[in-house]
N, C-alpha and C. Protein backbone atom coordinates (compact mmCIF):
# COMPACT_ATOMS: atom_id res chain seq x y z
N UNK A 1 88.06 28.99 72.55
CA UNK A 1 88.92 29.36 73.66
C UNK A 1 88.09 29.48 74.93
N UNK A 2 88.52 29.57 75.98
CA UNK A 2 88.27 29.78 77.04
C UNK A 2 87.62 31.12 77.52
N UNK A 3 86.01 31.39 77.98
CA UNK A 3 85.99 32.42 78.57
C UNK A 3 84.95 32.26 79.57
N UNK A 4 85.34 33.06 80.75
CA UNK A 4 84.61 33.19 81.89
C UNK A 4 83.81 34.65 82.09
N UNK A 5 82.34 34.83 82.37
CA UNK A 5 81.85 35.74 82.16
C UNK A 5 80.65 35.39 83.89
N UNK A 6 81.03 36.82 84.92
CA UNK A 6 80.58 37.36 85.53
C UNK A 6 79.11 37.61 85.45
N UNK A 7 78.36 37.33 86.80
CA UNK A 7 77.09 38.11 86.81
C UNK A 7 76.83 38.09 88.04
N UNK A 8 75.77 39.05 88.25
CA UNK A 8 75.10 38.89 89.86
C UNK A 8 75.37 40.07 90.52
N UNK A 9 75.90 41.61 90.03
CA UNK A 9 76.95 42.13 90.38
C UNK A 9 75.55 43.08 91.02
N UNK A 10 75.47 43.91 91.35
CA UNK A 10 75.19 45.25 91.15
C UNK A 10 75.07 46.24 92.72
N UNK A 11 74.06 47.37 93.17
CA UNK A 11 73.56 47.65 94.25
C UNK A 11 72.90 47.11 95.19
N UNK A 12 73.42 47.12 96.69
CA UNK A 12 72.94 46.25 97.63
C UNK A 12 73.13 47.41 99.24
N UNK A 13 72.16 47.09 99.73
CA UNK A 13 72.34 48.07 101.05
C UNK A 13 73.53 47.51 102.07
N UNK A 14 73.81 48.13 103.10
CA UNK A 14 74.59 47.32 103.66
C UNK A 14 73.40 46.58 104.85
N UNK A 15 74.31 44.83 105.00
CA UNK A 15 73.53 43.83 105.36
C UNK A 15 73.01 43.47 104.77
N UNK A 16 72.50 43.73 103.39
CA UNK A 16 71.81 42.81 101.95
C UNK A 16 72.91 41.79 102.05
N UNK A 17 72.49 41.20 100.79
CA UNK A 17 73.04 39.95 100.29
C UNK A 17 72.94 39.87 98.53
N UNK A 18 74.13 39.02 98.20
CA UNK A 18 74.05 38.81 96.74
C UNK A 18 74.75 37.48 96.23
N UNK A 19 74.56 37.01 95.39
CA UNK A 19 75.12 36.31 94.83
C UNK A 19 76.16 36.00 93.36
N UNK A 20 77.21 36.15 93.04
CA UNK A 20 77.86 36.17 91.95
C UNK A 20 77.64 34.40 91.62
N UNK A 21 77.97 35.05 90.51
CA UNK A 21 78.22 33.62 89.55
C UNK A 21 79.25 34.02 88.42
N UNK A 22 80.14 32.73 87.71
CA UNK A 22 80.82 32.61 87.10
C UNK A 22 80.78 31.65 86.21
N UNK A 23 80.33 32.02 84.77
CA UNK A 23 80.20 30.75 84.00
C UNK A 23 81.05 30.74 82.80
N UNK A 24 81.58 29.72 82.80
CA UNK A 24 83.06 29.30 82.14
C UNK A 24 82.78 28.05 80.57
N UNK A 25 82.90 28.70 79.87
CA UNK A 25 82.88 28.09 78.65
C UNK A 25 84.19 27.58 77.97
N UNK A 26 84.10 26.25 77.33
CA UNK A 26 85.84 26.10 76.84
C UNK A 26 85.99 24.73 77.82
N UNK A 27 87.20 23.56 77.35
CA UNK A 27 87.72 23.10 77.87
C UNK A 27 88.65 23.24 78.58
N UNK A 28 88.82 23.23 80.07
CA UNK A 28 89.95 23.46 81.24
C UNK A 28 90.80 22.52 81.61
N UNK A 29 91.99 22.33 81.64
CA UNK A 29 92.73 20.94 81.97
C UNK A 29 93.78 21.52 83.09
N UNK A 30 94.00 20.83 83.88
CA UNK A 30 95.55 21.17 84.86
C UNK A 30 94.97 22.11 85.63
N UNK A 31 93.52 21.70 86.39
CA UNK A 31 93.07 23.44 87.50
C UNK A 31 93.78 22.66 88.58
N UNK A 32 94.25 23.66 89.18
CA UNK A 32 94.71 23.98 90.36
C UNK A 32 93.92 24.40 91.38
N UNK A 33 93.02 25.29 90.81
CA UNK A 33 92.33 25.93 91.98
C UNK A 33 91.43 27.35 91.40
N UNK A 34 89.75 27.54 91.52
CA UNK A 34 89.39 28.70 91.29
C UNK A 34 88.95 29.85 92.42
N UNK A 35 89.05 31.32 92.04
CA UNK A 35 88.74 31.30 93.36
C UNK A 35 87.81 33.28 92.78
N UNK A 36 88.02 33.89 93.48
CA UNK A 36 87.47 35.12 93.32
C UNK A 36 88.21 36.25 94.01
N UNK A 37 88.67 37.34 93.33
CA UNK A 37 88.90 38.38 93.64
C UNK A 37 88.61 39.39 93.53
N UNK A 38 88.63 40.32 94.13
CA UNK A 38 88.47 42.05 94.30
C UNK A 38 89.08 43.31 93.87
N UNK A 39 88.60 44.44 93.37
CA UNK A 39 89.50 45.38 93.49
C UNK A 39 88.65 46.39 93.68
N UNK A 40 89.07 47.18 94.05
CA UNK A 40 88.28 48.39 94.88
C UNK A 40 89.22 49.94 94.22
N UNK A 41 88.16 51.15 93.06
CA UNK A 41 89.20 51.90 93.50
C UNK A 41 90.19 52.39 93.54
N UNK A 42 91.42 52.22 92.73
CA UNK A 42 93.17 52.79 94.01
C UNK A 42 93.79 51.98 94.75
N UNK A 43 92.41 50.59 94.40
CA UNK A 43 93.43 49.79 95.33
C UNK A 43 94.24 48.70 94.32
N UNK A 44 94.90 48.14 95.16
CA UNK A 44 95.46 46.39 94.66
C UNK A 44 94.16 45.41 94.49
N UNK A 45 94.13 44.52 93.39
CA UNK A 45 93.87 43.69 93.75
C UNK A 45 93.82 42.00 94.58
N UNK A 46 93.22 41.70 95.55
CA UNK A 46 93.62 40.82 96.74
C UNK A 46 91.96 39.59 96.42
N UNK A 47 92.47 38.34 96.85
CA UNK A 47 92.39 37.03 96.68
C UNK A 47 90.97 37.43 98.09
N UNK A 48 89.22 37.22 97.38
CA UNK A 48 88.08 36.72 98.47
C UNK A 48 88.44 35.82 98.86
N UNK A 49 87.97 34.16 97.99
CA UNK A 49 87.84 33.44 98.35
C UNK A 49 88.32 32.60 97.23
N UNK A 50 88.72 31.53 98.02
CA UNK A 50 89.18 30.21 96.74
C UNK A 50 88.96 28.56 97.04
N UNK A 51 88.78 28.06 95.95
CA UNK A 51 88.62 26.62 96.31
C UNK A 51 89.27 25.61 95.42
N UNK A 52 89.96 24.91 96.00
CA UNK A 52 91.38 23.77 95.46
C UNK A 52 90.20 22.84 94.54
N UNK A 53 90.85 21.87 93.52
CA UNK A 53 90.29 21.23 93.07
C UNK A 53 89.56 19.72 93.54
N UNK A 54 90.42 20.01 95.07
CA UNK A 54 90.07 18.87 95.42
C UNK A 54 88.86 19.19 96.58
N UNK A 55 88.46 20.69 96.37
CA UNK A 55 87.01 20.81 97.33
C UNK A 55 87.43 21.81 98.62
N UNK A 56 88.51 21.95 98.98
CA UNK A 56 88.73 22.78 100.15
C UNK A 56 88.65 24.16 99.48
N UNK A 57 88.34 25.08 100.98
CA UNK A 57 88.09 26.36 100.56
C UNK A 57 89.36 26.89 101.13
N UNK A 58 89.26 28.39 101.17
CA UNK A 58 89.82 29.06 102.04
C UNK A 58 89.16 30.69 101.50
N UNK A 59 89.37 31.60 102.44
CA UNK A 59 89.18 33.50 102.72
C UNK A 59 89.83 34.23 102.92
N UNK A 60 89.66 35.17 102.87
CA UNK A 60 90.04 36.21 103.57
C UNK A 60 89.44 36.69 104.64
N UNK A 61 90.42 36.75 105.62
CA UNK A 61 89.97 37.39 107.00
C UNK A 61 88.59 38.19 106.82
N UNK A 62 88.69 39.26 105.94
CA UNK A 62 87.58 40.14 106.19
C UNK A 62 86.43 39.37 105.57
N UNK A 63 85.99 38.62 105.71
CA UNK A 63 84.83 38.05 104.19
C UNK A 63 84.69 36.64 105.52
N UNK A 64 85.30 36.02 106.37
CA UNK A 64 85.04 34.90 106.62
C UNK A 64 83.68 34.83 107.26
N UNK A 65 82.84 33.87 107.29
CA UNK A 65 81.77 34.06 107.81
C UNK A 65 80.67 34.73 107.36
N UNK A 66 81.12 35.52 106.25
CA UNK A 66 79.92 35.79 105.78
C UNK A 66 79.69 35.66 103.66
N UNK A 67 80.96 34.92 103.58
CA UNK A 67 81.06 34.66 102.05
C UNK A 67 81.01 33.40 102.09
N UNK A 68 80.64 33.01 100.79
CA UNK A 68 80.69 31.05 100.72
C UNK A 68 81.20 30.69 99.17
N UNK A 69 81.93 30.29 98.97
CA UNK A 69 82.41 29.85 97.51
C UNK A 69 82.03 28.88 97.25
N UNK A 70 80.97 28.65 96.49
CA UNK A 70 81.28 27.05 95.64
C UNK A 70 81.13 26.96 94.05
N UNK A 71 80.53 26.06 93.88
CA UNK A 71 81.00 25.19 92.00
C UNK A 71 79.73 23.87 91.61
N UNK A 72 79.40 24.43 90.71
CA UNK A 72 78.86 23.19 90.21
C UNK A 72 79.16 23.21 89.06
N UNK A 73 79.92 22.01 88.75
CA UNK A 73 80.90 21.05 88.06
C UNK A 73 79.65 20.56 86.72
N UNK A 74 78.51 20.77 87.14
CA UNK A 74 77.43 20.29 85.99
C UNK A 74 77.45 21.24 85.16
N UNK A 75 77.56 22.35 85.49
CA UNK A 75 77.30 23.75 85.28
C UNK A 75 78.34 24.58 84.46
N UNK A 76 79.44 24.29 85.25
CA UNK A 76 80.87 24.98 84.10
C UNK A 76 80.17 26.29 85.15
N UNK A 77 80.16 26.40 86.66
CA UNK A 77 79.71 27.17 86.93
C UNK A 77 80.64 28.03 88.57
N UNK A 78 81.03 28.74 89.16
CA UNK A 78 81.31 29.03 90.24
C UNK A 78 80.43 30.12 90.69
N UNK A 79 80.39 30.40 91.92
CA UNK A 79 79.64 31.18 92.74
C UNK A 79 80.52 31.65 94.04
N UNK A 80 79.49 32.88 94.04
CA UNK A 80 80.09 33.34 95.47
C UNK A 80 79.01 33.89 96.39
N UNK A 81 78.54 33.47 97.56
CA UNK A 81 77.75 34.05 97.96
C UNK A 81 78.10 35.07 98.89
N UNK A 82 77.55 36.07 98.83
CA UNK A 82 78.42 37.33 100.07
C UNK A 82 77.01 37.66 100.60
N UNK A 83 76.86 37.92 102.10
CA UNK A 83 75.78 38.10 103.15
C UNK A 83 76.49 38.79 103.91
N UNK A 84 75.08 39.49 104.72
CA UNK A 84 76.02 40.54 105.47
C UNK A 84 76.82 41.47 105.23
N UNK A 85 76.33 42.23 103.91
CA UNK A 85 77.72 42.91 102.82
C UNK A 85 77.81 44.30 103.38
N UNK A 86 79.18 44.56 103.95
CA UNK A 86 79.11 45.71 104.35
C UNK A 86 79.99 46.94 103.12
N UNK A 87 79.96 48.27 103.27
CA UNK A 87 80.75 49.50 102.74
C UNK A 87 81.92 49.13 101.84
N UNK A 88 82.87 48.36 103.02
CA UNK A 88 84.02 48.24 102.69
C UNK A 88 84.13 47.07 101.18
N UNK A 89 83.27 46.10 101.22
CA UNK A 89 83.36 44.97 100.25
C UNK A 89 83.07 45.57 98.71
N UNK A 90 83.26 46.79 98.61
CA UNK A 90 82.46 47.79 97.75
C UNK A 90 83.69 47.35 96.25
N UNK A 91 83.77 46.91 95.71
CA UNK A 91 84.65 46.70 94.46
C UNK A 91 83.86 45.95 93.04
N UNK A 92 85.14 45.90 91.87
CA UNK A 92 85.14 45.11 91.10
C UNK A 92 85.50 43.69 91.36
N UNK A 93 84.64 42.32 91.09
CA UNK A 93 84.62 41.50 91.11
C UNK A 93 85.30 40.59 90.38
N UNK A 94 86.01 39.81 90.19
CA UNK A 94 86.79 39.46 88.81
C UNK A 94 86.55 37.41 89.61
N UNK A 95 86.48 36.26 88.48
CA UNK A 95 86.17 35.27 88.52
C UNK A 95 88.20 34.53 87.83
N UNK A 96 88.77 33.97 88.81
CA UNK A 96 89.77 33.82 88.44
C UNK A 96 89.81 31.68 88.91
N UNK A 97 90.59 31.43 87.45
CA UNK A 97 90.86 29.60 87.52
C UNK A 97 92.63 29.82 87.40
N UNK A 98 92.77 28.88 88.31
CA UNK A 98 94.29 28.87 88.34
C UNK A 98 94.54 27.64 87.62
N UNK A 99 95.85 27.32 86.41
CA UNK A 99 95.97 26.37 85.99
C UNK A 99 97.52 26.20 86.07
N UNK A 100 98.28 24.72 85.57
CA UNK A 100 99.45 24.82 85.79
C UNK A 100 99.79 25.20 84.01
N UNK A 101 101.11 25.31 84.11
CA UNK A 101 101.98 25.45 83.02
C UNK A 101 101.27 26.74 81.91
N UNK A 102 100.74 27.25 82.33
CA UNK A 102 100.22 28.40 81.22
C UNK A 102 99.20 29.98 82.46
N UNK A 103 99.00 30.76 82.27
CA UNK A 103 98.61 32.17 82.50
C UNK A 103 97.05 31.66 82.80
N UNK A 104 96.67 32.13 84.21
CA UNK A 104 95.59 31.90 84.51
C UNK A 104 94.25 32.80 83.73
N UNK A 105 93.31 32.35 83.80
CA UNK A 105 92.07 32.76 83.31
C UNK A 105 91.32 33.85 84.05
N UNK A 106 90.77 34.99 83.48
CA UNK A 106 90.08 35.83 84.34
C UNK A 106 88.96 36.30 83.71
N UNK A 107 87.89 36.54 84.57
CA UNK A 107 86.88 36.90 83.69
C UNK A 107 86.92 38.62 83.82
N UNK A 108 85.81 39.42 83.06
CA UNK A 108 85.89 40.81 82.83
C UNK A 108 85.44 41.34 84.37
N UNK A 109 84.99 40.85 85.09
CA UNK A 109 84.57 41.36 86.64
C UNK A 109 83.25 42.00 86.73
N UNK A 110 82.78 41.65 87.90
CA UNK A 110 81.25 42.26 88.03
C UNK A 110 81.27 43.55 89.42
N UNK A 111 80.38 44.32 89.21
CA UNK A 111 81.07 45.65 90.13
C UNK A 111 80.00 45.28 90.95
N UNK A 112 79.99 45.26 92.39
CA UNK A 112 79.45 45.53 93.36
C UNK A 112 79.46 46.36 94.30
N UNK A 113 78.40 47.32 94.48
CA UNK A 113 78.55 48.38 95.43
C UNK A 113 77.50 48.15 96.27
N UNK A 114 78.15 48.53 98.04
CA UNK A 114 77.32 48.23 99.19
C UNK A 114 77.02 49.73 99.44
N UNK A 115 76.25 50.18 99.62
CA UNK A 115 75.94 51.83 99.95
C UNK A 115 74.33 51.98 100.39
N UNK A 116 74.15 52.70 101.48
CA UNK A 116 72.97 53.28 101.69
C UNK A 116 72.07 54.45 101.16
């Protein structure tokens, strides 16, 4: 079966930098699109960053400019790079593939905290 497993997570000052990764084991058919989300907390969880299968990205307002999503396809691999990490970006990480006709894939999430 399919599983995606998180890393890269941990303590970072604010203005550090880190890198997640997402590595995905299993055959995937019908992606739509993978991308990365957040939860913080008490809060909802809400959509970082994502990228269509055909290579386009897109963000979230708060993250633009200083996050970068990509994939290597050799790899069975996604990434996220976050720079410039401030307070607020302070959550659980979760590695999400969107597919058609069946319940998307999520991995267990990697926690990142920005704190001085």
């Amino acid at each position: 079966q399919v599983q995606l497993v998180e890393s890269g997570g941990g303590l970072v000052q604010p203005g550090g930098s880190l890198r997640l990764s997402c590595a995905a084991s299993g055959s995937i058919f019908n992606i739509n699109a993978m991308g990365w989300y957040r939860q913080a907390p008490g809060k909802q969880r809400e959509l970082v960053a994502a990228i269509t299968s055909g290579g386009s990205t897109n963000y979230a307002d708060s993250v633009k400019g200083r996050f970068t999503i990509s994939r290597d396809n050799a790899k069975n691999t996604l990434y996220l790079q976050m720079n410039n990490l401030k307070p607020e970006d302070t959550a659980v990480y979760y590695c999400n593939i969107d597919v058609k006709y069946r319940r998307d894939y999520w991995g267990k999430g990697s926690l990142v905290t920005v704190s001085s």
